[in-house]
Every structure is written in C-alpha cells, then in structure tokens.
PDB file of N, CA and C in Angstrom:
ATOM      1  N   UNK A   1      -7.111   0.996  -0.640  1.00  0.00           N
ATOM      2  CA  UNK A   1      -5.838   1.623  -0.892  1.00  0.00           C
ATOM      3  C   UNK A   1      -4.849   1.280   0.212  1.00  0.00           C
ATOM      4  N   UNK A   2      -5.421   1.348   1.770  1.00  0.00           N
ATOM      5  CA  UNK A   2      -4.463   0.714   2.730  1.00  0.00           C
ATOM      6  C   UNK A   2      -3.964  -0.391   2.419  1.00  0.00           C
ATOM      7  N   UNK A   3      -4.448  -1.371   2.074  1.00  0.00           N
ATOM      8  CA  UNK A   3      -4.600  -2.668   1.685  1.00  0.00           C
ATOM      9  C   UNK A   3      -2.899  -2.890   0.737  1.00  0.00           C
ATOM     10  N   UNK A   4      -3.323  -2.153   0.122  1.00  0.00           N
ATOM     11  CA  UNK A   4      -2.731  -2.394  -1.510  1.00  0.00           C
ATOM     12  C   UNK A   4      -1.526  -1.841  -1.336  1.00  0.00           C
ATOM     13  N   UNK A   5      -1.233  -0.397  -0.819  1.00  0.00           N
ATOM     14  CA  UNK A   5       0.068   0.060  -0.135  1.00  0.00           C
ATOM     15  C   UNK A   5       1.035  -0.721   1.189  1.00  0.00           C
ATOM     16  N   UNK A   6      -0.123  -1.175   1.721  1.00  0.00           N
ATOM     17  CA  UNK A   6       0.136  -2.087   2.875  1.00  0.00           C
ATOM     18  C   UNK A   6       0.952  -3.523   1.726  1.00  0.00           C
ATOM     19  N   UNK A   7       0.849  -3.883   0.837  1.00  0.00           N
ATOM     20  CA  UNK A   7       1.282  -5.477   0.253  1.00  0.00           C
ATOM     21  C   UNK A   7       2.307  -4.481  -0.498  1.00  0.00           C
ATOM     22  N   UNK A   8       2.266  -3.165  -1.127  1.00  0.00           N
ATOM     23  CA  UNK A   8       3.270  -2.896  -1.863  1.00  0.00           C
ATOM     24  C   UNK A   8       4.709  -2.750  -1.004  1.00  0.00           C
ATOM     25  N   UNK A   9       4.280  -2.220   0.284  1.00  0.00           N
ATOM     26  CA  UNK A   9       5.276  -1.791   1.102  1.00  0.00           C
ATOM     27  C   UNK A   9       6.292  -2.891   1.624  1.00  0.00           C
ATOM     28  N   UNK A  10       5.599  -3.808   1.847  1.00  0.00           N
ATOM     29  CA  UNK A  10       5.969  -5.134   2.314  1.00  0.00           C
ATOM     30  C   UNK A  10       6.725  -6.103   1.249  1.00  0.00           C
ATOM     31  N   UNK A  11       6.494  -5.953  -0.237  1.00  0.00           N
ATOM     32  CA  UNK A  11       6.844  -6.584  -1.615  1.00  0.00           C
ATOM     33  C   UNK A  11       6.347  -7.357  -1.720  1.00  0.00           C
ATOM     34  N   UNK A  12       4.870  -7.668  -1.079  1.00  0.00           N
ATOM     35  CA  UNK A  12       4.294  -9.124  -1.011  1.00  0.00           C
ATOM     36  C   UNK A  12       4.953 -10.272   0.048  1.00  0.00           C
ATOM     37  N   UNK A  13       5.556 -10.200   0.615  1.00  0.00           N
ATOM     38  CA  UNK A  13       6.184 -11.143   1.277  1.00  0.00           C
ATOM     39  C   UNK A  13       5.958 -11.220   2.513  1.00  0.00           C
ATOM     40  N   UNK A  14       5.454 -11.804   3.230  1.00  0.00           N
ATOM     41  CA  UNK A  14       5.091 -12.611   4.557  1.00  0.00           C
ATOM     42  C   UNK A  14       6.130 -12.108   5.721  1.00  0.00           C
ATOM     43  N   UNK A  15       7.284 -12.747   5.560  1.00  0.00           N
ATOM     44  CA  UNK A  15       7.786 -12.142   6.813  1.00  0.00           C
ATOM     45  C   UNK A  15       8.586 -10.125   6.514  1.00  0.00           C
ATOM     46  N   UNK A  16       8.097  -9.688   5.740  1.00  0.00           N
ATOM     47  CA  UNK A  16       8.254  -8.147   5.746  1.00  0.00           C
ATOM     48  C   UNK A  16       6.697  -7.529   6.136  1.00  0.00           C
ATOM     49  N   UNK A  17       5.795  -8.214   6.535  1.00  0.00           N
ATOM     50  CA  UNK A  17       4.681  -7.879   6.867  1.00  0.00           C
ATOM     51  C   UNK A  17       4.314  -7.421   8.179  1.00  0.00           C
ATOM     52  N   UNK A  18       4.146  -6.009   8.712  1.00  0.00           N
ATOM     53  CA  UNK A  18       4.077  -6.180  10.163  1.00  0.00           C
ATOM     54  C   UNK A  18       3.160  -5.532  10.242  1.00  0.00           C
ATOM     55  N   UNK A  19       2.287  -5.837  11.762  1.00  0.00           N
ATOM     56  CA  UNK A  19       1.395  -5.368  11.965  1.00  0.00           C
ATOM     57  C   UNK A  19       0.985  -3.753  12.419  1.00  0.00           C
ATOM     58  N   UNK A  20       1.582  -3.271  12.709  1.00  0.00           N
ATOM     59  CA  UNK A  20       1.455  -1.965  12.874  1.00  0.00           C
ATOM     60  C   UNK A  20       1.784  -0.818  12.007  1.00  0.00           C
ATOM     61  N   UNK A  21       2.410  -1.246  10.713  1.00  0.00           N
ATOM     62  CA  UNK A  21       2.595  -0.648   9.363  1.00  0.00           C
ATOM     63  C   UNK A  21       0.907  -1.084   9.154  1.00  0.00           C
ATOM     64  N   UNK A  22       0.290  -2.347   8.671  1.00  0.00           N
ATOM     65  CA  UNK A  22      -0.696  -1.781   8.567  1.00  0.00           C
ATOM     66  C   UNK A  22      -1.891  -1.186   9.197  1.00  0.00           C
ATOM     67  N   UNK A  23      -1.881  -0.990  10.595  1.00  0.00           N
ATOM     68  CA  UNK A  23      -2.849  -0.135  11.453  1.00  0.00           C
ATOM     69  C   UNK A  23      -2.338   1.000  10.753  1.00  0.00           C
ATOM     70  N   UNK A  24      -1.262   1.509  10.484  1.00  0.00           N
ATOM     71  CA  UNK A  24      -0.681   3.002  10.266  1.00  0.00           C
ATOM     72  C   UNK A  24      -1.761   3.212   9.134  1.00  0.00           C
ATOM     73  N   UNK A  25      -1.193   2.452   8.338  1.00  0.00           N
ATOM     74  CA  UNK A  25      -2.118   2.094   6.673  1.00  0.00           C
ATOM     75  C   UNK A  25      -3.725   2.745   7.054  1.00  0.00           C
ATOM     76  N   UNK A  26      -3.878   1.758   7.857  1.00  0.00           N
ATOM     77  CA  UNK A  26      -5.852   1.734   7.842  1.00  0.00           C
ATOM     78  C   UNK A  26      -6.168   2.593   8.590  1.00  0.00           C
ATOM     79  N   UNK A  27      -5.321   3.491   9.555  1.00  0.00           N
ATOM     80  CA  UNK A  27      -6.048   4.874  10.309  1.00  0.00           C
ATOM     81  C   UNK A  27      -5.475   5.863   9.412  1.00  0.00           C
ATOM     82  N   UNK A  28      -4.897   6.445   8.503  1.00  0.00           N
ATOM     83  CA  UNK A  28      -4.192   6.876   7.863  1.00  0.00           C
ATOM     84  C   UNK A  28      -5.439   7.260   6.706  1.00  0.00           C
ATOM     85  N   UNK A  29      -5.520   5.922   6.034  1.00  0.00           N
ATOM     86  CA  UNK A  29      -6.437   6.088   4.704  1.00  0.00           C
ATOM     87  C   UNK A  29      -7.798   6.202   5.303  1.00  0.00           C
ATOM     88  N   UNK A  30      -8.025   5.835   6.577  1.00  0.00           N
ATOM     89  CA  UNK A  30      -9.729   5.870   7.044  1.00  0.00           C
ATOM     90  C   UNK A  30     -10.200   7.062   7.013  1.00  0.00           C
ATOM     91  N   UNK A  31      -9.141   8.325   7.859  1.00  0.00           N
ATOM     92  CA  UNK A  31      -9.219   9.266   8.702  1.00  0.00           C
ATOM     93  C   UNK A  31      -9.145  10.437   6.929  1.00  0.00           C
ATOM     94  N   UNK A  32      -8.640   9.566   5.984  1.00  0.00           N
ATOM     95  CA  UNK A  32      -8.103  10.264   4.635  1.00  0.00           C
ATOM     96  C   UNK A  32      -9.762  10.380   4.471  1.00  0.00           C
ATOM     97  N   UNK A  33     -10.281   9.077   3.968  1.00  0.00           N
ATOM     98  CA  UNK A  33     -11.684   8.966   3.257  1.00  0.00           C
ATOM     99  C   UNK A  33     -12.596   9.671   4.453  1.00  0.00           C
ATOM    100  N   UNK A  34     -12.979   9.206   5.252  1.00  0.00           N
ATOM    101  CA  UNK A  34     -13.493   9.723   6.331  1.00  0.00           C
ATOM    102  C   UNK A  34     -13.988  11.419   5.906  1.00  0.00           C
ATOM    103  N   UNK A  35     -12.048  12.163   6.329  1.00  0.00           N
ATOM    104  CA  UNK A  35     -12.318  14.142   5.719  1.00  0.00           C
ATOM    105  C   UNK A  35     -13.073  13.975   4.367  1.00  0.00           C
ATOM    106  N   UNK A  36     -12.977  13.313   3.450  1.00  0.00           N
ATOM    107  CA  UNK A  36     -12.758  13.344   2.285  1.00  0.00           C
ATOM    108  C   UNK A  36     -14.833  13.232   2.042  1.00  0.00           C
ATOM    109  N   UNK A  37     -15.255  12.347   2.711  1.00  0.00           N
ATOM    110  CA  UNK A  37     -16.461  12.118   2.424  1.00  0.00           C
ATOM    111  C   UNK A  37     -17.457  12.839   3.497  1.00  0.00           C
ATOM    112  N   UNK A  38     -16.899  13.745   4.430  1.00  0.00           N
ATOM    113  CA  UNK A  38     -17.158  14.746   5.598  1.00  0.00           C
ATOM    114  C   UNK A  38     -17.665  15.972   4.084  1.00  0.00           C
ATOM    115  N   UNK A  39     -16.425  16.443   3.437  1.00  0.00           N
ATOM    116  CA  UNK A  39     -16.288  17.404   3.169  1.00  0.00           C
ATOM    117  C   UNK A  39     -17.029  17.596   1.705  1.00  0.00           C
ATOM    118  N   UNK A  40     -17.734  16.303   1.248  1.00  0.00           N
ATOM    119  CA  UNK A  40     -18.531  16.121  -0.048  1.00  0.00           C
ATOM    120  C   UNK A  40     -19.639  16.523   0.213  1.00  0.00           C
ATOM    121  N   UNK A  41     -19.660  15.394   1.902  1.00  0.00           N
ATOM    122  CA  UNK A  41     -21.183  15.695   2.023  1.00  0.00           C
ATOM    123  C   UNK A  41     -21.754  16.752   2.398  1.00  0.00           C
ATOM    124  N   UNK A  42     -20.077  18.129   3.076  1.00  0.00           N
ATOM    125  CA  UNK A  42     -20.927  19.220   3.218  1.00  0.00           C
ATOM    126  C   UNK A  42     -20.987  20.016   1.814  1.00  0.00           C
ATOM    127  N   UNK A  43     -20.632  19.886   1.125  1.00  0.00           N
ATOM    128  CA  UNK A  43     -20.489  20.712  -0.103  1.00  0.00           C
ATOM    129  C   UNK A  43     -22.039  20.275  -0.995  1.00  0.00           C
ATOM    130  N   UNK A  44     -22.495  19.358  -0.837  1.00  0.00           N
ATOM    131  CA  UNK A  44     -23.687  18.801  -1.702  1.00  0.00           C
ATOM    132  C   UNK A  44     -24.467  19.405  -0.724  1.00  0.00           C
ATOM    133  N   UNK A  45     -24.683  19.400   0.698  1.00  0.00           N
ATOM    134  CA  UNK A  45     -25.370  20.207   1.393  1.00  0.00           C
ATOM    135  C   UNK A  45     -26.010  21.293   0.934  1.00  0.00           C
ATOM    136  N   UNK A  46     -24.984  22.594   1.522  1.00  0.00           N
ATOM    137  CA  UNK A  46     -24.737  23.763   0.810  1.00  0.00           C
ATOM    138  C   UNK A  46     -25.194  24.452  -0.451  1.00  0.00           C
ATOM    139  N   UNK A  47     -24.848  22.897  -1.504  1.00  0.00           N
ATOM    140  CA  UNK A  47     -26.130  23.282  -2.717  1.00  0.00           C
ATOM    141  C   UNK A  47     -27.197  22.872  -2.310  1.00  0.00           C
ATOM    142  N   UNK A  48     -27.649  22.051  -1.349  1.00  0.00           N
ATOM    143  CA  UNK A  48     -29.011  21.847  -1.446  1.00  0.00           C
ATOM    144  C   UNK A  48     -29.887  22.898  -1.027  1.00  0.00           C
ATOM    145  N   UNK A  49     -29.408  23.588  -0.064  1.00  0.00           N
ATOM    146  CA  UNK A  49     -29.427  24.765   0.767  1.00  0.00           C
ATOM    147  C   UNK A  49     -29.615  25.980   0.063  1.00  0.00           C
ATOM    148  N   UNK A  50     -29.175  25.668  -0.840  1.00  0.00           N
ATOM    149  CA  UNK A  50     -28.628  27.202  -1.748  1.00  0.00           C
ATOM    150  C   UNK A  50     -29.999  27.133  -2.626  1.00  0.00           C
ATOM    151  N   UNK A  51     -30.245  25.839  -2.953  1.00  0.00           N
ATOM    152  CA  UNK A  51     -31.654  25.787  -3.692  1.00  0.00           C
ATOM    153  C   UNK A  51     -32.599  25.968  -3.498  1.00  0.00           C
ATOM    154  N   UNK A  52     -32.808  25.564  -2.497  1.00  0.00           N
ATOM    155  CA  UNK A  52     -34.143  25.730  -1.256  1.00  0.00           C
ATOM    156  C   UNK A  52     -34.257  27.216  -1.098  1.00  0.00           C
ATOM    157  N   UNK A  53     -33.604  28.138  -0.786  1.00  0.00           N
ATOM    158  CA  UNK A  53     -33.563  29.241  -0.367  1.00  0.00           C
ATOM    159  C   UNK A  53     -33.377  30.203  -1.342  1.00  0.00           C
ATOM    160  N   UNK A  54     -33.329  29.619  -2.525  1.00  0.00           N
ATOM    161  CA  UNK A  54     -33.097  30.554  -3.723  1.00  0.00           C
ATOM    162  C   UNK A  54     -34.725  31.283  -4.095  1.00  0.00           C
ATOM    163  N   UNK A  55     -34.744  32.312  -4.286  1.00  0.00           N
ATOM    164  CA  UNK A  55     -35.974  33.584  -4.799  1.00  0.00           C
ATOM    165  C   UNK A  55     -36.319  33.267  -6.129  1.00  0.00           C
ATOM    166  N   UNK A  56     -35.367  33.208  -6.751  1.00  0.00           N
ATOM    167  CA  UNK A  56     -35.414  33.036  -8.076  1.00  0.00           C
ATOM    168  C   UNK A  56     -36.842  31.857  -8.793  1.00  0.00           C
ATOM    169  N   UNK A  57     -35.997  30.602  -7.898  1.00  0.00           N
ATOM    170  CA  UNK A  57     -37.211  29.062  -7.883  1.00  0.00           C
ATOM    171  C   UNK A  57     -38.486  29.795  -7.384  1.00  0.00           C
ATOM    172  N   UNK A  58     -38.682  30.573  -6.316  1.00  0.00           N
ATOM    173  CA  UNK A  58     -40.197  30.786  -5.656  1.00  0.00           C
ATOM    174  C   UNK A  58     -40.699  31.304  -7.176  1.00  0.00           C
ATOM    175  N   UNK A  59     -40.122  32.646  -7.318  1.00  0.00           N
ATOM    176  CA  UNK A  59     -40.659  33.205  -8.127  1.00  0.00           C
ATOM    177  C   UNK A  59     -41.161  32.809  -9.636  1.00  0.00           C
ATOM    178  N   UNK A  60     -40.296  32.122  -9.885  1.00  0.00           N
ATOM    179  CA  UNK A  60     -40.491  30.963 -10.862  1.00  0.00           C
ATOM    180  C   UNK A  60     -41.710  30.453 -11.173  1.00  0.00           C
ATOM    181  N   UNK A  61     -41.661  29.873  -9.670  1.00  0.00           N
ATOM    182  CA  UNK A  61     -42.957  28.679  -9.406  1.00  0.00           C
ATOM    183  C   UNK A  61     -44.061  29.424  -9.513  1.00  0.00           C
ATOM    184  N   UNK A  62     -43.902  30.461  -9.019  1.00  0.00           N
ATOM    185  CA  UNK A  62     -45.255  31.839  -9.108  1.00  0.00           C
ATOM    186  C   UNK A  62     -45.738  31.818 -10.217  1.00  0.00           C
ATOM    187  N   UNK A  63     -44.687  32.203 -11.105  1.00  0.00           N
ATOM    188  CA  UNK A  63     -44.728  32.706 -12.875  1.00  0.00           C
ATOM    189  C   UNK A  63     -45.660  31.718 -13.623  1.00  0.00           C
ATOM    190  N   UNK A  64     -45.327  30.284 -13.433  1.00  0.00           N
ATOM    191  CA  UNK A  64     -45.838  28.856 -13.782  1.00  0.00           C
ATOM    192  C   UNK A  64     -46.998  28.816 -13.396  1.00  0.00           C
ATOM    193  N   UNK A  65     -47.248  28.869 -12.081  1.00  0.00           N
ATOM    194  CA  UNK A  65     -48.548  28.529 -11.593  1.00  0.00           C
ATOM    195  C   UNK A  65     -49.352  29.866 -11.622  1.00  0.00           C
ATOM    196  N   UNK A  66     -49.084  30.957 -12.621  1.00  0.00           N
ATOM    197  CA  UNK A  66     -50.051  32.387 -13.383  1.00  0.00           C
ATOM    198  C   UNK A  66     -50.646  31.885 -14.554  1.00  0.00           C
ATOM    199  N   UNK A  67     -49.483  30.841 -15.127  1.00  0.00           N
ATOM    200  CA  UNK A  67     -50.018  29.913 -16.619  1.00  0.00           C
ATOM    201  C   UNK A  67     -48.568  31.074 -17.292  1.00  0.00           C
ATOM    202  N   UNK A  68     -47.968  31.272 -16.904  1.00  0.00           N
ATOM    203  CA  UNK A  68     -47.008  32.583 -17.927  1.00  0.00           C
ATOM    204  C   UNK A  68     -46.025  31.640 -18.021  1.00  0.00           C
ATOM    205  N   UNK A  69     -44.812  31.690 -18.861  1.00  0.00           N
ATOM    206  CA  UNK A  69     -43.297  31.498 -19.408  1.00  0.00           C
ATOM    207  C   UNK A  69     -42.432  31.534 -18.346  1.00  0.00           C
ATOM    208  N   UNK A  70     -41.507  30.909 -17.863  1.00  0.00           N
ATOM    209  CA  UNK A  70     -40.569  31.118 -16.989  1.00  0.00           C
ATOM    210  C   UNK A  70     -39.242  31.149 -17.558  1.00  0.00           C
ATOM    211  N   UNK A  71     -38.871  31.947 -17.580  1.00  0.00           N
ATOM    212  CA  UNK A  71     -37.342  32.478 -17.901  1.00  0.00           C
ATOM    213  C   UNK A  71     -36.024  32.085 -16.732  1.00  0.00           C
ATOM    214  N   UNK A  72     -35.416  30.788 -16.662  1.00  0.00           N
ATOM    215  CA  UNK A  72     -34.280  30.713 -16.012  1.00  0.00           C
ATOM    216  C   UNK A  72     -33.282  30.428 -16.391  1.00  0.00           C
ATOM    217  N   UNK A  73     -32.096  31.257 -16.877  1.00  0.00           N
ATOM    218  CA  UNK A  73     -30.939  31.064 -17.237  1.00  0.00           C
ATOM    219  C   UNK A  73     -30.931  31.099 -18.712  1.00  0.00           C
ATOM    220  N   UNK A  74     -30.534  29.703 -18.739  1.00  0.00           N
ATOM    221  CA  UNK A  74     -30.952  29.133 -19.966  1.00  0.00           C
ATOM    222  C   UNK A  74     -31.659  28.590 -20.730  1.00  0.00           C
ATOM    223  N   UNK A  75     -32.955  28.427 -19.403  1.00  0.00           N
ATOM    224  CA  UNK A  75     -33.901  27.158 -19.467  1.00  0.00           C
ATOM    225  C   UNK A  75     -35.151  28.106 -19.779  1.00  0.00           C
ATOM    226  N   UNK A  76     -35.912  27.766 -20.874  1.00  0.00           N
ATOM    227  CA  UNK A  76     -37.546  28.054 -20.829  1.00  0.00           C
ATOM    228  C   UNK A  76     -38.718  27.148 -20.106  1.00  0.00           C
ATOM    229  N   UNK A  77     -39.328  27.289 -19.564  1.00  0.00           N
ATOM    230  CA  UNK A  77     -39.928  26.347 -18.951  1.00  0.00           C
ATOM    231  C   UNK A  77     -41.447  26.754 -19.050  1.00  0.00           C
ATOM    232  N   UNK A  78     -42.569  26.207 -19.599  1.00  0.00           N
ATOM    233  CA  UNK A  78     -44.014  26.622 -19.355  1.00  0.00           C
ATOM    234  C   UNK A  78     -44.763  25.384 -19.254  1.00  0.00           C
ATOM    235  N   UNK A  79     -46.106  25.721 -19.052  1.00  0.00           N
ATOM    236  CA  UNK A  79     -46.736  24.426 -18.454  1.00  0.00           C
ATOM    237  C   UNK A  79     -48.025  24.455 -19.087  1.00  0.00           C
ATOM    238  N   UNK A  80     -48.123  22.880 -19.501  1.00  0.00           N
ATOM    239  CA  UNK A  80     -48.993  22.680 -21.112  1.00  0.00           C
ATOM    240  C   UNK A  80     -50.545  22.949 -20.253  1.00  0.00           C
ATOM    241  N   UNK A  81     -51.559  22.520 -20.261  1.00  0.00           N
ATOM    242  CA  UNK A  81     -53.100  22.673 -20.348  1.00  0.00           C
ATOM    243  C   UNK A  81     -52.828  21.103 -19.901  1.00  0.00           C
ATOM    244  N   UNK A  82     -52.613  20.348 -19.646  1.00  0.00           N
ATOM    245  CA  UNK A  82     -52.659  18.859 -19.232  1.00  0.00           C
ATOM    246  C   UNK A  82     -51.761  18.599 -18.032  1.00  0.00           C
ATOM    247  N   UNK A  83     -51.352  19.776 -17.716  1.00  0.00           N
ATOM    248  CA  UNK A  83     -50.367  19.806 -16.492  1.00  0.00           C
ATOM    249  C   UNK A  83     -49.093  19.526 -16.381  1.00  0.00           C
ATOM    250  N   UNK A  84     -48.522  19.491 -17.290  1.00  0.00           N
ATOM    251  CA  UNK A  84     -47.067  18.934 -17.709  1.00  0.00           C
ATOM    252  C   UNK A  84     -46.328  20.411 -17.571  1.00  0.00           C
ATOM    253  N   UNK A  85     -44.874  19.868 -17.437  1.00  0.00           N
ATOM    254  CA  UNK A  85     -44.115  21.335 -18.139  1.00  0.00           C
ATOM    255  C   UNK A  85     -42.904  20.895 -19.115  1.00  0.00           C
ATOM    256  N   UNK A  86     -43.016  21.670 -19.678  1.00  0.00           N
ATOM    257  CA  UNK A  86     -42.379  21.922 -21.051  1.00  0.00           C
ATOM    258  C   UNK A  86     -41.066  22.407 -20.547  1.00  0.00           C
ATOM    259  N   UNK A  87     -39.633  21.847 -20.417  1.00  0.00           N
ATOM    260  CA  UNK A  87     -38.591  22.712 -20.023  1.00  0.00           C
ATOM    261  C   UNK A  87     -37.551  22.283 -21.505  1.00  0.00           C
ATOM    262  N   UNK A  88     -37.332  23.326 -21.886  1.00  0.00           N
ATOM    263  CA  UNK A  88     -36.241  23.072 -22.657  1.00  0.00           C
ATOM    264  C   UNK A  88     -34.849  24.279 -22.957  1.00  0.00           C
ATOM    265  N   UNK A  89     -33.756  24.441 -23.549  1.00  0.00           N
ATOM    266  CA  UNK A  89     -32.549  24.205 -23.266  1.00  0.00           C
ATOM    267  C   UNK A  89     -32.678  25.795 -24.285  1.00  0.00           C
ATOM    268  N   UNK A  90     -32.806  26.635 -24.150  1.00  0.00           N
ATOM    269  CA  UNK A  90     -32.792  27.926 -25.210  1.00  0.00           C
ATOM    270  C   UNK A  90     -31.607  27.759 -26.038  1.00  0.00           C
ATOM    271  N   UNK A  91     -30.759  27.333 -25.760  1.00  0.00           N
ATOM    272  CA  UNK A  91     -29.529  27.727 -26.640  1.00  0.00           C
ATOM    273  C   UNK A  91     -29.478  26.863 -27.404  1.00  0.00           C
ATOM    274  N   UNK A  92     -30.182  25.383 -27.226  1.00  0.00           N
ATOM    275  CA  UNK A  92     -30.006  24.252 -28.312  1.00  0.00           C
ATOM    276  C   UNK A  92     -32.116  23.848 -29.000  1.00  0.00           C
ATOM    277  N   UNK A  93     -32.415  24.701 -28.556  1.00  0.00           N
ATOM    278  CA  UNK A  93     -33.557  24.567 -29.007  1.00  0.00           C
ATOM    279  C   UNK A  93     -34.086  25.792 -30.543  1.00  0.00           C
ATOM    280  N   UNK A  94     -34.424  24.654 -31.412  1.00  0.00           N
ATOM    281  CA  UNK A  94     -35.043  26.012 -32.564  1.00  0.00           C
ATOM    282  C   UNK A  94     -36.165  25.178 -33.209  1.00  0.00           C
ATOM    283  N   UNK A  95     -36.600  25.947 -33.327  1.00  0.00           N
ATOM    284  CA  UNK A  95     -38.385  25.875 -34.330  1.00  0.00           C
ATOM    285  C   UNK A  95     -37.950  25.449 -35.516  1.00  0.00           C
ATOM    286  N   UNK A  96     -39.142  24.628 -35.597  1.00  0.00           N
ATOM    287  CA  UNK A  96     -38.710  23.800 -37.134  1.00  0.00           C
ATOM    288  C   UNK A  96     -38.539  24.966 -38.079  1.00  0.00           C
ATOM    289  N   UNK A  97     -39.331  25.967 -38.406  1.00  0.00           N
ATOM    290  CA  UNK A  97     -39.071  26.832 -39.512  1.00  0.00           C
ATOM    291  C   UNK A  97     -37.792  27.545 -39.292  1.00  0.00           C
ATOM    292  N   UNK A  98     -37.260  27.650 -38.221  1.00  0.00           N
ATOM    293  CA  UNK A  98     -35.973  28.731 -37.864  1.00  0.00           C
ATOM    294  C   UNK A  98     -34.724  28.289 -37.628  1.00  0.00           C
ATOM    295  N   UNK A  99     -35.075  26.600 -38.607  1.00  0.00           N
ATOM    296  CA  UNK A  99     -33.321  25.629 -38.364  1.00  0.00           C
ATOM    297  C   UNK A  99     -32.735  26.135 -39.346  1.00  0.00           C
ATOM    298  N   UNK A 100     -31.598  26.603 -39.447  1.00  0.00           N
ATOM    299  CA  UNK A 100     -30.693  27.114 -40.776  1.00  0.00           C
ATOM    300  C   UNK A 100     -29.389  27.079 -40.348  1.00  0.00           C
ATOM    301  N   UNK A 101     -28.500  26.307 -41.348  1.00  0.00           N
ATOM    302  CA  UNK A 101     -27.039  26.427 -41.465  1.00  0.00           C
ATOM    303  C   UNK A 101     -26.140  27.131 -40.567  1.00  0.00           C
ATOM    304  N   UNK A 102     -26.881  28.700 -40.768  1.00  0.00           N
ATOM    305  CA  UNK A 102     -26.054  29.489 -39.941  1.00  0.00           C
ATOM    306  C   UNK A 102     -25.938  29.624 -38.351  1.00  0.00           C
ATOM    307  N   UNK A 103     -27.667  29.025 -38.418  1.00  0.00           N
ATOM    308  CA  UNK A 103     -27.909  29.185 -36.721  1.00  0.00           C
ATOM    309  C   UNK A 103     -27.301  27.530 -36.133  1.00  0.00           C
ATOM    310  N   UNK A 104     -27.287  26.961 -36.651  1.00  0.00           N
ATOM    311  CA  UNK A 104     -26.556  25.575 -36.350  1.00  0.00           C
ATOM    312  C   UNK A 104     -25.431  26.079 -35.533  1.00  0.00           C
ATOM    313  N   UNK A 105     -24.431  26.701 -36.656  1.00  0.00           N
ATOM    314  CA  UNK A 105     -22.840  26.715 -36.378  1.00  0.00           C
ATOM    315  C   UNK A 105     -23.301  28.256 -35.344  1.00  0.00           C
ATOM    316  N   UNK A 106     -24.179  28.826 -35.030  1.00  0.00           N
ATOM    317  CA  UNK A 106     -24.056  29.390 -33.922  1.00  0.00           C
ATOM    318  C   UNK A 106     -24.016  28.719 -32.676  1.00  0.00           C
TER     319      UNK A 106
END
C-alpha cells in the first residue's frame, strides 16, 4: 500500500518522486500493519485462552469419557464404541423418520 500511494502521489513520474515522501509512506503503513497485526494476534490469543480455561470443555470431556451425551450449545456430541465422536449440529440435524415439510421450513 506504501508502495502504491507512494507512485499515486508522485503521478508516476520520476522527477516528482522523492525520497522521504516515501520513508513517510513505509514507516507510516509499517507502524499501520505492524498495530494492526499486534492487535489480531492479541485478540486470537484471548480466544485461545478463553478456551483453555473454559469449565464447560472440562466438563464436557468428563461427560464423554462416562460414555454419556454431551450437550454444548448447539452441538450434540457422543462417542461411538470404536472411539470416534459423533458431533453434530442440533438445529440442522433430523432423523430419517422425523424429516417433514414443516420441520424443514423450521
């Protein structure tokens, strides 16, 4: 983007080109991306953090490893006899006998 503002500013032309317009440019947009990718990476943090430390997951994991149903959110989750788990989506999930018209357009 320095780059590109830097040639727009100038009109493309060689002698409107100076060098310290584009240092301005490239500490400007660095110091831009720089906050910008500071402040992602603390925010993805934070969730990671938030996950780790969440009760909900322990307890979860408890529920699973009793052989019982885990109830999160939206999600059903249980775990087959072959060690797998079964997670699927409650609100878009229905039993073959219990597909009907109406529950569709629900």
């Amino acid at each position: 983007m320095a780059i590109i503002m830097f040639l727009i500013e100038s009109e493309f032309k060689f002698e409107n080109m100076r060098i310290s317009a584009f240092l301005i440019y490239i500490i400007v947009f660095g110091l831009g991306g720089l906050w910008s990718g500071l402040s992602r990476i603390d925010q993805v943090d934070s969730i990671y953090l938030s996950l780790i430390n969440n009760d909900d997951i322990l307890r979860g994991l408890e529920t699973l490893q009793a052989g019982e149903t885990w109830d999160h959110e939206n999600l059903v989750i249980h775990s087959e006899n072959d060690g797998s788990l079964v997670v699927r989506n409650d609100l878009y999930w229905f039993e073959e006998d219990g597909v009907s018209p109406a529950k569709l357009n629900d």
